[in-house]
PDB file of N, CA and C in Angstrom:
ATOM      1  N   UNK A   1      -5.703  -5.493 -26.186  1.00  0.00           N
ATOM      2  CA  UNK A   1      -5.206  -4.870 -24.976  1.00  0.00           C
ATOM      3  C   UNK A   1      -6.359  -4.179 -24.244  1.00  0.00           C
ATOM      4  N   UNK A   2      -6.002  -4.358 -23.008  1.00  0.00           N
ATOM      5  CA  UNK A   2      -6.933  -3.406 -21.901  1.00  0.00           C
ATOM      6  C   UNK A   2      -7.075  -2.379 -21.255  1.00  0.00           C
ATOM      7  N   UNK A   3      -7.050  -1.481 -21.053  1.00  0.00           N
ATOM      8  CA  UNK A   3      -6.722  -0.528 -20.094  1.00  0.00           C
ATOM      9  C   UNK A   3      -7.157  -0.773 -18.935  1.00  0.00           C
ATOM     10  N   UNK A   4      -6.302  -0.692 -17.994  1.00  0.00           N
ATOM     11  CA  UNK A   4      -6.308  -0.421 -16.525  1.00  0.00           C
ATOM     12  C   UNK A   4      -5.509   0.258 -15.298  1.00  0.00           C
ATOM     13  N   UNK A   5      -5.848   0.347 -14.493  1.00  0.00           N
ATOM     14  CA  UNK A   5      -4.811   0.885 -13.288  1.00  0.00           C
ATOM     15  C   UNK A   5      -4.246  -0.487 -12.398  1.00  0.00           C
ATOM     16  N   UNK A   6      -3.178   0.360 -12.256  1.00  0.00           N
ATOM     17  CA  UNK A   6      -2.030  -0.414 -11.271  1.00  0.00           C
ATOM     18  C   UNK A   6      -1.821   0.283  -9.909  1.00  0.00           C
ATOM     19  N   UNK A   7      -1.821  -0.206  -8.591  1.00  0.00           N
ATOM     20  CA  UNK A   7      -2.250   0.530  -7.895  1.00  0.00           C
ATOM     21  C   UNK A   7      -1.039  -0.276  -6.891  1.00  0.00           C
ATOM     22  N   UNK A   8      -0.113   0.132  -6.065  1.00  0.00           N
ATOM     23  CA  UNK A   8       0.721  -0.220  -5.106  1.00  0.00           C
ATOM     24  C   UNK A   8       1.183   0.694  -4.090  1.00  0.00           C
ATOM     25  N   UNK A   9       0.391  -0.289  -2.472  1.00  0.00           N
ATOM     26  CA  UNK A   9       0.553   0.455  -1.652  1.00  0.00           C
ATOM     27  C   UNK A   9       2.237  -0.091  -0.904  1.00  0.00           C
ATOM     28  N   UNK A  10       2.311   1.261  -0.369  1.00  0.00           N
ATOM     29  CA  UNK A  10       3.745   0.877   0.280  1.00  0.00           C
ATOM     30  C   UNK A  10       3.040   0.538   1.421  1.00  0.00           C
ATOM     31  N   UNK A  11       3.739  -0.735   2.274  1.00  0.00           N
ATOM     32  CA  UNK A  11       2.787  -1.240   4.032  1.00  0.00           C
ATOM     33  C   UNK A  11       4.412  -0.890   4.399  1.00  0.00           C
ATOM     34  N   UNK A  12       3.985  -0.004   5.621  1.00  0.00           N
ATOM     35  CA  UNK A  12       5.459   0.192   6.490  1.00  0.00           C
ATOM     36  C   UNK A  12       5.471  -1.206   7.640  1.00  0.00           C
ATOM     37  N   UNK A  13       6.749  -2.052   7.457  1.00  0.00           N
ATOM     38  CA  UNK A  13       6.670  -3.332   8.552  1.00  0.00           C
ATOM     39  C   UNK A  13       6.797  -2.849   9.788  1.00  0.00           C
ATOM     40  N   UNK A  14       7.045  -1.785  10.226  1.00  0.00           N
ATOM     41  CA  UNK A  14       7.132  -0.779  11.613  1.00  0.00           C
ATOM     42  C   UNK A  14       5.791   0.288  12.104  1.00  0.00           C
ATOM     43  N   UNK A  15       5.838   0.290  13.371  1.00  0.00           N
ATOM     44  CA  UNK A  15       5.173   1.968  13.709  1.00  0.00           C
ATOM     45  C   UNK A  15       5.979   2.630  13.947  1.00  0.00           C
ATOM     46  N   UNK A  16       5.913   3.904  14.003  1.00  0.00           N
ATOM     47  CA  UNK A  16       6.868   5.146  14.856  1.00  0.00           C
ATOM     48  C   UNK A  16       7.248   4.986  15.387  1.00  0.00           C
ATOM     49  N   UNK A  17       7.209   3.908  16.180  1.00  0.00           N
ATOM     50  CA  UNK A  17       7.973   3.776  17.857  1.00  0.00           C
ATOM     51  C   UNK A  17       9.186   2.658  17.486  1.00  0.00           C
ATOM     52  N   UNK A  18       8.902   2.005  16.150  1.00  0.00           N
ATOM     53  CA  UNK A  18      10.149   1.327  16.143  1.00  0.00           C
ATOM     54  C   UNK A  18       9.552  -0.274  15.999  1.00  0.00           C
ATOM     55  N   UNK A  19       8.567  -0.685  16.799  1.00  0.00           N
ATOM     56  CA  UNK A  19       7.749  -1.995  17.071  1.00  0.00           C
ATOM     57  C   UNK A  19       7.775  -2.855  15.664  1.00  0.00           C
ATOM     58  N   UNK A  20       7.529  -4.379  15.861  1.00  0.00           N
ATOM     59  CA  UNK A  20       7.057  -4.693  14.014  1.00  0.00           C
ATOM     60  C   UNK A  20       5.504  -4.300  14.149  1.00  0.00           C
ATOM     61  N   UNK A  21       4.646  -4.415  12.782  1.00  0.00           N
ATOM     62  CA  UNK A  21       3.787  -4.206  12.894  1.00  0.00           C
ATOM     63  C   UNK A  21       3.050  -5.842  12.798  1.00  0.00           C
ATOM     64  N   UNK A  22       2.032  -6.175  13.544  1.00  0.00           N
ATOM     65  CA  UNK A  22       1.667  -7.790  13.478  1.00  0.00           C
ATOM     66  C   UNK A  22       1.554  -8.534  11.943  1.00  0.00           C
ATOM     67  N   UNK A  23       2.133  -9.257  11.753  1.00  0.00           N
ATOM     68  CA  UNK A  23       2.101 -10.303  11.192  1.00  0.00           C
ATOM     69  C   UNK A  23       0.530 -10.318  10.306  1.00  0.00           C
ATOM     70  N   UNK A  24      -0.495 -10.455  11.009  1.00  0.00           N
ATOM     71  CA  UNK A  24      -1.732 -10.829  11.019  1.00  0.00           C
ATOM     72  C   UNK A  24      -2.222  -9.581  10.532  1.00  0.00           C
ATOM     73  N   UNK A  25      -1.587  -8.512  10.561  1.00  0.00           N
ATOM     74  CA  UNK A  25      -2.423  -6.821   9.981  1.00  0.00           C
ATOM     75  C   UNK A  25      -2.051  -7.207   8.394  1.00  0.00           C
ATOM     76  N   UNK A  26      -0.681  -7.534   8.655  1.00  0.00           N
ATOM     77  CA  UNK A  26      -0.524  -7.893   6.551  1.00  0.00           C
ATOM     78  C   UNK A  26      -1.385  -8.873   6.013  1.00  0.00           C
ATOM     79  N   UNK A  27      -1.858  -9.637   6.520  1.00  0.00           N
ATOM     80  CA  UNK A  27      -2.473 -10.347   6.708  1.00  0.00           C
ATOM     81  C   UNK A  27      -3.767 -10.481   6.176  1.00  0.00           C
ATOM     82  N   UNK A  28      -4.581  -9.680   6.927  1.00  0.00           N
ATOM     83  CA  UNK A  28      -5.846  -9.248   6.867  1.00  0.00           C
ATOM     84  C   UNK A  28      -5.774  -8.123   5.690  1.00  0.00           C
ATOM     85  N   UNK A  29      -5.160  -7.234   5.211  1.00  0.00           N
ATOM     86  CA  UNK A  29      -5.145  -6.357   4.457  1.00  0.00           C
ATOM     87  C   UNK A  29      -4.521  -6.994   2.539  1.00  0.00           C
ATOM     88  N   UNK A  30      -4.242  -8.308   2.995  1.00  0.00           N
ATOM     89  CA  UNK A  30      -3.775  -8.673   1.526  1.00  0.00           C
ATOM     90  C   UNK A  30      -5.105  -9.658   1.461  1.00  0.00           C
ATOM     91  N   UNK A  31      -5.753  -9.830   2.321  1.00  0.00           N
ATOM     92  CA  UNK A  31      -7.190 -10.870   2.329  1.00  0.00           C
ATOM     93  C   UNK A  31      -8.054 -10.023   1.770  1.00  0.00           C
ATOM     94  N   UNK A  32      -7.986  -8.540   2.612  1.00  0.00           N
ATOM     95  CA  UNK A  32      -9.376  -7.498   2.128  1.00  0.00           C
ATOM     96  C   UNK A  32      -9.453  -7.150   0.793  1.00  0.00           C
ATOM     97  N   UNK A  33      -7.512  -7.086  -0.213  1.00  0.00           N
ATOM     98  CA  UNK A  33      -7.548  -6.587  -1.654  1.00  0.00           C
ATOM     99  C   UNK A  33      -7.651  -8.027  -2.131  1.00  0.00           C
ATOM    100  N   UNK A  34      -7.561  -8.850  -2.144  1.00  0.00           N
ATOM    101  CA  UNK A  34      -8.171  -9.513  -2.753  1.00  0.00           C
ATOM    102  C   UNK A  34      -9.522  -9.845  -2.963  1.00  0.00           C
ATOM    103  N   UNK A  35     -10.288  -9.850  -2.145  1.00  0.00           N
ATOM    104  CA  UNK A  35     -11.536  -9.971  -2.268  1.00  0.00           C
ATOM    105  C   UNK A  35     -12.117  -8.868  -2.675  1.00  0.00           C
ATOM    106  N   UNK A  36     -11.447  -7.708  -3.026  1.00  0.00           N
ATOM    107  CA  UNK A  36     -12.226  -6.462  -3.304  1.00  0.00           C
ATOM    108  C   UNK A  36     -11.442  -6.663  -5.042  1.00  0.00           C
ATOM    109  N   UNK A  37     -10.267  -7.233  -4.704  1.00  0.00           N
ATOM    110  CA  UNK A  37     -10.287  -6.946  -6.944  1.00  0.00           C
ATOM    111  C   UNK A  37      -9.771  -8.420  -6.976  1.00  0.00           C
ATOM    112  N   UNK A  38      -9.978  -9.533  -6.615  1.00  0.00           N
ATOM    113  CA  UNK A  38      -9.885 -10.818  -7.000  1.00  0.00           C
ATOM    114  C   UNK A  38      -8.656 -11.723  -7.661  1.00  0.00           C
ATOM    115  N   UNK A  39      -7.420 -10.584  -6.759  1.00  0.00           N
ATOM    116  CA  UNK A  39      -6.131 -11.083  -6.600  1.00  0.00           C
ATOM    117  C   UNK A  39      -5.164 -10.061  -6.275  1.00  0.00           C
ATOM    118  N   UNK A  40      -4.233 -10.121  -6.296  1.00  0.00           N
ATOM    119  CA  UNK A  40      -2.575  -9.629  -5.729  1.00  0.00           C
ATOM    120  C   UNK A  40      -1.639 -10.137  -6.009  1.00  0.00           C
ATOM    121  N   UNK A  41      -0.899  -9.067  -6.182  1.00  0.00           N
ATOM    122  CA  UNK A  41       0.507  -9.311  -5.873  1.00  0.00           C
ATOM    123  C   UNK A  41       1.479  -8.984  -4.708  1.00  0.00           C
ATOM    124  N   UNK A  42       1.995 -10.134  -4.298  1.00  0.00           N
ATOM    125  CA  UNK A  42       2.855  -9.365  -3.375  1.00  0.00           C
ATOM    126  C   UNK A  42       4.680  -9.467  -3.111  1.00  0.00           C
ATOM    127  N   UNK A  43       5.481  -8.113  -2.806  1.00  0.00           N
ATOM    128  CA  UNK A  43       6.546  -8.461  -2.935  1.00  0.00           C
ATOM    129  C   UNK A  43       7.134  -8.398  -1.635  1.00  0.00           C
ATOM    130  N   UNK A  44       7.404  -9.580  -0.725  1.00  0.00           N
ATOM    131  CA  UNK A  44       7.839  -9.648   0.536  1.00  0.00           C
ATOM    132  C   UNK A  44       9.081  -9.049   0.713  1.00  0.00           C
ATOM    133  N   UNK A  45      10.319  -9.180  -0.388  1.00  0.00           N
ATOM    134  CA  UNK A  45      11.322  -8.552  -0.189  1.00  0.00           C
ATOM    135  C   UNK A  45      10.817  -7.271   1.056  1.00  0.00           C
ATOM    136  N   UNK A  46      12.194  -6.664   1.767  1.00  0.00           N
ATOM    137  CA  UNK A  46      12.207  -5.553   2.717  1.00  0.00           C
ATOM    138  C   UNK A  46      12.319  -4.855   1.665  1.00  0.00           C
ATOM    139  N   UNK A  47      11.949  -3.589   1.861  1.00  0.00           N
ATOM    140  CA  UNK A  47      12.715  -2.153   1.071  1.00  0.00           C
ATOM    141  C   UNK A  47      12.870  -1.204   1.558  1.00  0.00           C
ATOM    142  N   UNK A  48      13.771   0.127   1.531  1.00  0.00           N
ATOM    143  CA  UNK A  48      13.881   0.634   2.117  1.00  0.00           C
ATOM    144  C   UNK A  48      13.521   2.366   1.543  1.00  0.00           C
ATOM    145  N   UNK A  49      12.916   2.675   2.466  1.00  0.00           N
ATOM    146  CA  UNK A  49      12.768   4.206   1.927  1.00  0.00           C
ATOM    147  C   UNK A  49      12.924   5.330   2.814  1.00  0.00           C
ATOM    148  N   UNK A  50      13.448   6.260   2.097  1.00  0.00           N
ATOM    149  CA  UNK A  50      13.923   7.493   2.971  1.00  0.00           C
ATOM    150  C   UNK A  50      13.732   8.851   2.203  1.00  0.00           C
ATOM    151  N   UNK A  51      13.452   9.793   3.386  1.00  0.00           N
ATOM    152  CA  UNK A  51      12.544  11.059   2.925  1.00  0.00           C
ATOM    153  C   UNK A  51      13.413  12.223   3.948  1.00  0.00           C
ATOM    154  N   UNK A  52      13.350  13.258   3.694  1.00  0.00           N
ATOM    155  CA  UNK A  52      13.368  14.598   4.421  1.00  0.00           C
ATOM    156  C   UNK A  52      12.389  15.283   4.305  1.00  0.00           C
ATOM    157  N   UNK A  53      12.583  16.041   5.867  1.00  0.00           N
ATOM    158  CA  UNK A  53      10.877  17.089   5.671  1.00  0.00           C
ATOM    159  C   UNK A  53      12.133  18.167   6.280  1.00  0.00           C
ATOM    160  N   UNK A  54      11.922  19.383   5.473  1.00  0.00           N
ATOM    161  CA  UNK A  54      13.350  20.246   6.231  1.00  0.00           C
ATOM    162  C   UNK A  54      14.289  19.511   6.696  1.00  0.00           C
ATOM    163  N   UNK A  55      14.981  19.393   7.615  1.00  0.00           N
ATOM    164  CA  UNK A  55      15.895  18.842   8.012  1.00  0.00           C
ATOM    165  C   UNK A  55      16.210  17.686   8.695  1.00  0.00           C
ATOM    166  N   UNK A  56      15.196  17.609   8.591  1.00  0.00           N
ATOM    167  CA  UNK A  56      14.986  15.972   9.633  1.00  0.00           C
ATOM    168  C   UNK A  56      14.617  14.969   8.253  1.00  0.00           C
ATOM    169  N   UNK A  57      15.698  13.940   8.753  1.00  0.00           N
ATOM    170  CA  UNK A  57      15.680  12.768   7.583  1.00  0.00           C
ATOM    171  C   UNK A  57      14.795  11.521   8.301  1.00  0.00           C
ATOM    172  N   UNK A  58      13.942  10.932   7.724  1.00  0.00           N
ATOM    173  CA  UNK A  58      13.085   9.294   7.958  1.00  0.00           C
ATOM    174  C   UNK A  58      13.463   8.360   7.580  1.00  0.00           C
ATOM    175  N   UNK A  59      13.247   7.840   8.074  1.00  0.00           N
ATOM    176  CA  UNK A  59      13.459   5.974   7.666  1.00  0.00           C
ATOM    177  C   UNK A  59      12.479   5.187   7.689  1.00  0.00           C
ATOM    178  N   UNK A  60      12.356   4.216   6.428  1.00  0.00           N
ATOM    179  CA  UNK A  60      11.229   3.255   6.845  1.00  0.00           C
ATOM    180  C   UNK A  60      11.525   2.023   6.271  1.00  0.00           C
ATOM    181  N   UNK A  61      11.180   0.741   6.605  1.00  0.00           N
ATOM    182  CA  UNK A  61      11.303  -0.575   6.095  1.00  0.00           C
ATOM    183  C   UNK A  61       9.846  -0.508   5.842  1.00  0.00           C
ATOM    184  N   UNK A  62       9.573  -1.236   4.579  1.00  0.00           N
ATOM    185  CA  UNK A  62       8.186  -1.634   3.927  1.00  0.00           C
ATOM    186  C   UNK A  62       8.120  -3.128   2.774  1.00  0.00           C
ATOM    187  N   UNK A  63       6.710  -2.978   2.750  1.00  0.00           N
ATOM    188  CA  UNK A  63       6.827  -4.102   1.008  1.00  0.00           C
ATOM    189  C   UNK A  63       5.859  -3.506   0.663  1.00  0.00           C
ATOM    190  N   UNK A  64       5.853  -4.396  -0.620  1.00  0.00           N
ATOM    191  CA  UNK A  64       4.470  -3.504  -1.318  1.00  0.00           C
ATOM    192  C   UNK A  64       3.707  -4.851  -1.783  1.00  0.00           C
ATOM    193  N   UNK A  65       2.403  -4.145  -1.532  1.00  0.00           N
ATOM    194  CA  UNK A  65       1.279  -4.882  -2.395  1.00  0.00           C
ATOM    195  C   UNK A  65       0.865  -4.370  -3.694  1.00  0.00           C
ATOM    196  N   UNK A  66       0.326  -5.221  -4.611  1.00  0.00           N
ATOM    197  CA  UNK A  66       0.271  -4.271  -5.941  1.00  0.00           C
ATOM    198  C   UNK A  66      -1.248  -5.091  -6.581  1.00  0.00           C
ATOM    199  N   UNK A  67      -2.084  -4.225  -6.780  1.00  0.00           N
ATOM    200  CA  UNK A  67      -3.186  -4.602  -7.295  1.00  0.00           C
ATOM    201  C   UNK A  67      -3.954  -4.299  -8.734  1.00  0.00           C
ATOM    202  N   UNK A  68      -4.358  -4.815  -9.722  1.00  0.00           N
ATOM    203  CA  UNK A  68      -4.920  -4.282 -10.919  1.00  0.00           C
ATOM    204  C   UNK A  68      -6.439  -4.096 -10.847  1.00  0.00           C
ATOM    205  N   UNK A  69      -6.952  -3.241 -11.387  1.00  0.00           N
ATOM    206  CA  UNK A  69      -8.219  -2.946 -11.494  1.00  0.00           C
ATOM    207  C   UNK A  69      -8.211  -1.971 -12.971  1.00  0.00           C
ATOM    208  N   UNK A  70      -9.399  -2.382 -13.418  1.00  0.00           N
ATOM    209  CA  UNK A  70     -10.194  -1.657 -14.222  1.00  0.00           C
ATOM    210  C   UNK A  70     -11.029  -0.730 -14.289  1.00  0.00           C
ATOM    211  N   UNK A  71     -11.600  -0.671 -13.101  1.00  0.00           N
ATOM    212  CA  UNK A  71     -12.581   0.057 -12.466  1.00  0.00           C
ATOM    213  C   UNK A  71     -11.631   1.126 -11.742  1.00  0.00           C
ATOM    214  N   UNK A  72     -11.263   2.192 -12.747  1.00  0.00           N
ATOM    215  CA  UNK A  72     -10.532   3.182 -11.899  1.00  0.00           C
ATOM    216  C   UNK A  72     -11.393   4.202 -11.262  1.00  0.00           C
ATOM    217  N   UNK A  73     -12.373   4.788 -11.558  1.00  0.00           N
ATOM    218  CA  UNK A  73     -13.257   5.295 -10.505  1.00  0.00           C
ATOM    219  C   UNK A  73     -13.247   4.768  -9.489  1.00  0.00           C
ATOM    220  N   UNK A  74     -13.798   3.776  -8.953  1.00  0.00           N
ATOM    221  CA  UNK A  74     -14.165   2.842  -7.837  1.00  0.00           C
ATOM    222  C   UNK A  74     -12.616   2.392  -6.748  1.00  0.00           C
ATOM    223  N   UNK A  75     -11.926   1.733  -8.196  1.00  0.00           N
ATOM    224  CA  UNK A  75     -10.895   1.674  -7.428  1.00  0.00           C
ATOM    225  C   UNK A  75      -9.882   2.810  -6.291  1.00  0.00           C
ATOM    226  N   UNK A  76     -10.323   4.048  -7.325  1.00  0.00           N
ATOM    227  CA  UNK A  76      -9.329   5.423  -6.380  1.00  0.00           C
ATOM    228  C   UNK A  76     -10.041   5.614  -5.059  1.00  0.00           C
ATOM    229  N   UNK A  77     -11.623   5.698  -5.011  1.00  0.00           N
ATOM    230  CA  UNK A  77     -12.479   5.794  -4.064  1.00  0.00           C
ATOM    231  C   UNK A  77     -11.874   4.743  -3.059  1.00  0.00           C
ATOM    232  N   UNK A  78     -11.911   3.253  -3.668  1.00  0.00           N
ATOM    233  CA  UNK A  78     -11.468   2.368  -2.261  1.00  0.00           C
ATOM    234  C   UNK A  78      -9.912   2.637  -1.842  1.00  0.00           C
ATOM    235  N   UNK A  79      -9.182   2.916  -2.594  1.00  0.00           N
ATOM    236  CA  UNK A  79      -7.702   3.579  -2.183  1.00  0.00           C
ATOM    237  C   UNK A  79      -7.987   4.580  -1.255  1.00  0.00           C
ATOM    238  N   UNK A  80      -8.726   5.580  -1.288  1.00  0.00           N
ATOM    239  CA  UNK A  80      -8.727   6.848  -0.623  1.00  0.00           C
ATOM    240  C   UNK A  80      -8.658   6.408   0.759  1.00  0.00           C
ATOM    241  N   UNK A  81      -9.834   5.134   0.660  1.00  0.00           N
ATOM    242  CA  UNK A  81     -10.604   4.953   2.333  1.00  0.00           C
ATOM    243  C   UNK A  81      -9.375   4.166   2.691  1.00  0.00           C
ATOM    244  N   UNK A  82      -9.358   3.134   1.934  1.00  0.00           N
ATOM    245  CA  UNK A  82      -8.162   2.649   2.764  1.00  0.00           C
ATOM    246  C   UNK A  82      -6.913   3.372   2.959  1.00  0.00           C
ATOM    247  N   UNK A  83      -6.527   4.264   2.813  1.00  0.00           N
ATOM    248  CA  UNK A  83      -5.559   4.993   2.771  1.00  0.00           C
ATOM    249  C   UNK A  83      -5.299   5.625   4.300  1.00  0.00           C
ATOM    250  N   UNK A  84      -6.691   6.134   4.506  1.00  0.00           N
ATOM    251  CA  UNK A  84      -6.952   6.616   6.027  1.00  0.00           C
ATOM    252  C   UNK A  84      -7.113   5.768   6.749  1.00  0.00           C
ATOM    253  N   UNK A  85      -7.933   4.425   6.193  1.00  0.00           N
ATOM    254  CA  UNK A  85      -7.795   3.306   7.330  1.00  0.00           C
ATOM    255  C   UNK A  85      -6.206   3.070   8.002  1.00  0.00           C
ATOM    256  N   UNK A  86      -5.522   2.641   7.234  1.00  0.00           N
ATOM    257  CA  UNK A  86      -4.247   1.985   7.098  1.00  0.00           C
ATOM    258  C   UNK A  86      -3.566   3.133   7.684  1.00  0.00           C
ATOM    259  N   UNK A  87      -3.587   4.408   7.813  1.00  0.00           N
ATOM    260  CA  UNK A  87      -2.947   5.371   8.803  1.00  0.00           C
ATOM    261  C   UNK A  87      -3.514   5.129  10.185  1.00  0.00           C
ATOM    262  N   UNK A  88      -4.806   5.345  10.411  1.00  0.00           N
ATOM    263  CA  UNK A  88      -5.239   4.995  11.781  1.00  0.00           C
ATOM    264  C   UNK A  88      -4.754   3.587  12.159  1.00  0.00           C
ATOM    265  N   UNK A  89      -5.073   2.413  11.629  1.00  0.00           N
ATOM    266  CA  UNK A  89      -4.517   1.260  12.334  1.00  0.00           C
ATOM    267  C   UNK A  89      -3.029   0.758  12.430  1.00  0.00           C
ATOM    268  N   UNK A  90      -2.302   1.769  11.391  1.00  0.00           N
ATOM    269  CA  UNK A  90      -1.150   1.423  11.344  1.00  0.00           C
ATOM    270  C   UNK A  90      -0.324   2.791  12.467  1.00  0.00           C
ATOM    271  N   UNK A  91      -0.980   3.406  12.333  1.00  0.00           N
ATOM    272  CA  UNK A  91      -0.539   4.794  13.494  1.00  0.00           C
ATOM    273  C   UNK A  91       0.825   5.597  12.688  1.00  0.00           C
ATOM    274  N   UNK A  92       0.278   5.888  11.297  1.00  0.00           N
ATOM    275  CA  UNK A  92       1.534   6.544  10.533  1.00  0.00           C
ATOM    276  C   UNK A  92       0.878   7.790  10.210  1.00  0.00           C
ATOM    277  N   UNK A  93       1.494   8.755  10.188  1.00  0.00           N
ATOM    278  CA  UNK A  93       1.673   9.991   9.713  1.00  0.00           C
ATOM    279  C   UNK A  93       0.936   9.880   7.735  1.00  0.00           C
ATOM    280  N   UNK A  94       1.225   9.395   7.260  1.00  0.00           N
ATOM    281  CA  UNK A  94       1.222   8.862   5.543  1.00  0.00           C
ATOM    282  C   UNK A  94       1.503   7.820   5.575  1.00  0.00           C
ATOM    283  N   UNK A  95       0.808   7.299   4.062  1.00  0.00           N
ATOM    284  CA  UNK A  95       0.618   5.792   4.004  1.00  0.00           C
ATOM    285  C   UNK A  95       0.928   5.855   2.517  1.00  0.00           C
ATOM    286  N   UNK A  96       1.765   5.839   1.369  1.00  0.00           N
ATOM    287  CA  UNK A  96       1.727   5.851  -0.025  1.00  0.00           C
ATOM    288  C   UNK A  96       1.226   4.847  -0.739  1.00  0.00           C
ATOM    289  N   UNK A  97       0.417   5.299  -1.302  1.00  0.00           N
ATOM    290  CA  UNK A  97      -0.074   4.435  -2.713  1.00  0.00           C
ATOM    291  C   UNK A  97      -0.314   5.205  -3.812  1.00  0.00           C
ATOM    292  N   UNK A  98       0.121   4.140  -4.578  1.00  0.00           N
ATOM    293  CA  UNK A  98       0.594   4.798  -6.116  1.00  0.00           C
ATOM    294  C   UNK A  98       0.047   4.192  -7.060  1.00  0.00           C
ATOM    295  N   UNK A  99      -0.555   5.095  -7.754  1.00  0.00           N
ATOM    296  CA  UNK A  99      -1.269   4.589  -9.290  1.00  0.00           C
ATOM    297  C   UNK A  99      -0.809   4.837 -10.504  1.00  0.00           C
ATOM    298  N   UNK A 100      -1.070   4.237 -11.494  1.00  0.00           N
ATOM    299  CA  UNK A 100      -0.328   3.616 -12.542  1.00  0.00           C
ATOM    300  C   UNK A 100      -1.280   3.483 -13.971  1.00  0.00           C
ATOM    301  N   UNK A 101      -1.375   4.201 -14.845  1.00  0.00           N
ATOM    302  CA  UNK A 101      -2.280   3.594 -16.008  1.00  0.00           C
ATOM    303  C   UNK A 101      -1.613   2.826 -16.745  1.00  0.00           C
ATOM    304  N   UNK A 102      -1.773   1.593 -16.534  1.00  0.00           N
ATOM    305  CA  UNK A 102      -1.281   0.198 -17.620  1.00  0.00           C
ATOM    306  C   UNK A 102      -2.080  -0.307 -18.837  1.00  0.00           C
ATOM    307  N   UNK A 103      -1.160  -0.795 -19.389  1.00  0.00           N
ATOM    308  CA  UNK A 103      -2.220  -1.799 -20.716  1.00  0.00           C
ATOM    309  C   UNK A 103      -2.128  -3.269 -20.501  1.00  0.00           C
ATOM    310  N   UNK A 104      -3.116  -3.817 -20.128  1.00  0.00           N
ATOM    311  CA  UNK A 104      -2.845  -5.546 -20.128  1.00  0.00           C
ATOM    312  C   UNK A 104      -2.748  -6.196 -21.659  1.00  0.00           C
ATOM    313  N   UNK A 105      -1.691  -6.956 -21.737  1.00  0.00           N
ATOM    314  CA  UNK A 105      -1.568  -7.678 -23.216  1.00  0.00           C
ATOM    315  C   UNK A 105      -2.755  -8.488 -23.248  1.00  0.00           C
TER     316      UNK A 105
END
């Protein structure tokens, strides 16, 4: 067995305003994790998630991408950046990704 991290970002299919988000942004962003850890997973299903901040309730439609790495130093570092990327180009408030210490059989 191996140790590694599991790392899955939530991609919101919307901006704030309601819009889809292009086609071609999922796109490019399941091209960039792959070539940065030399595969993916991805689960197209919709999903749905919902939050309160005080009193005001959110909504969001998303999927997730889910990536393994070994290199958990490196890997959290490239999470971080992309984390802020993926807010600026996606124009969200937060962007979740979630890590995971796994064992590969």
């Amino acid at each position: 067995m191996r140790n590694a991290s599991e790392y899955d970002v939530y991609l919101p299919l919307t901006y704030n305003d309601g819009s889809a988000i292009e086609p071609d942004k999922i796109a490019r962003l399941k091209q960039h994790l792959t070539d940065q850890f030399g595969g993916l997973t991805f689960f197209p299903q919709r999903n749905e998630g919902t939050w309160k901040i005080g009193r005001t309730s959110f909504r969001d439609d998303i999927v997730i991408v889910r990536v393994l790495s070994e290199e958990v130093r490196e890997s959290r570092e490239f999470f971080r950046r992309l984390k802020e990327e993926l807010r600026t180009e996606l124009n969200q408030q937060h962007v979740l990704i979630v890590e995971r210490k796994v064992e590969i059989l």
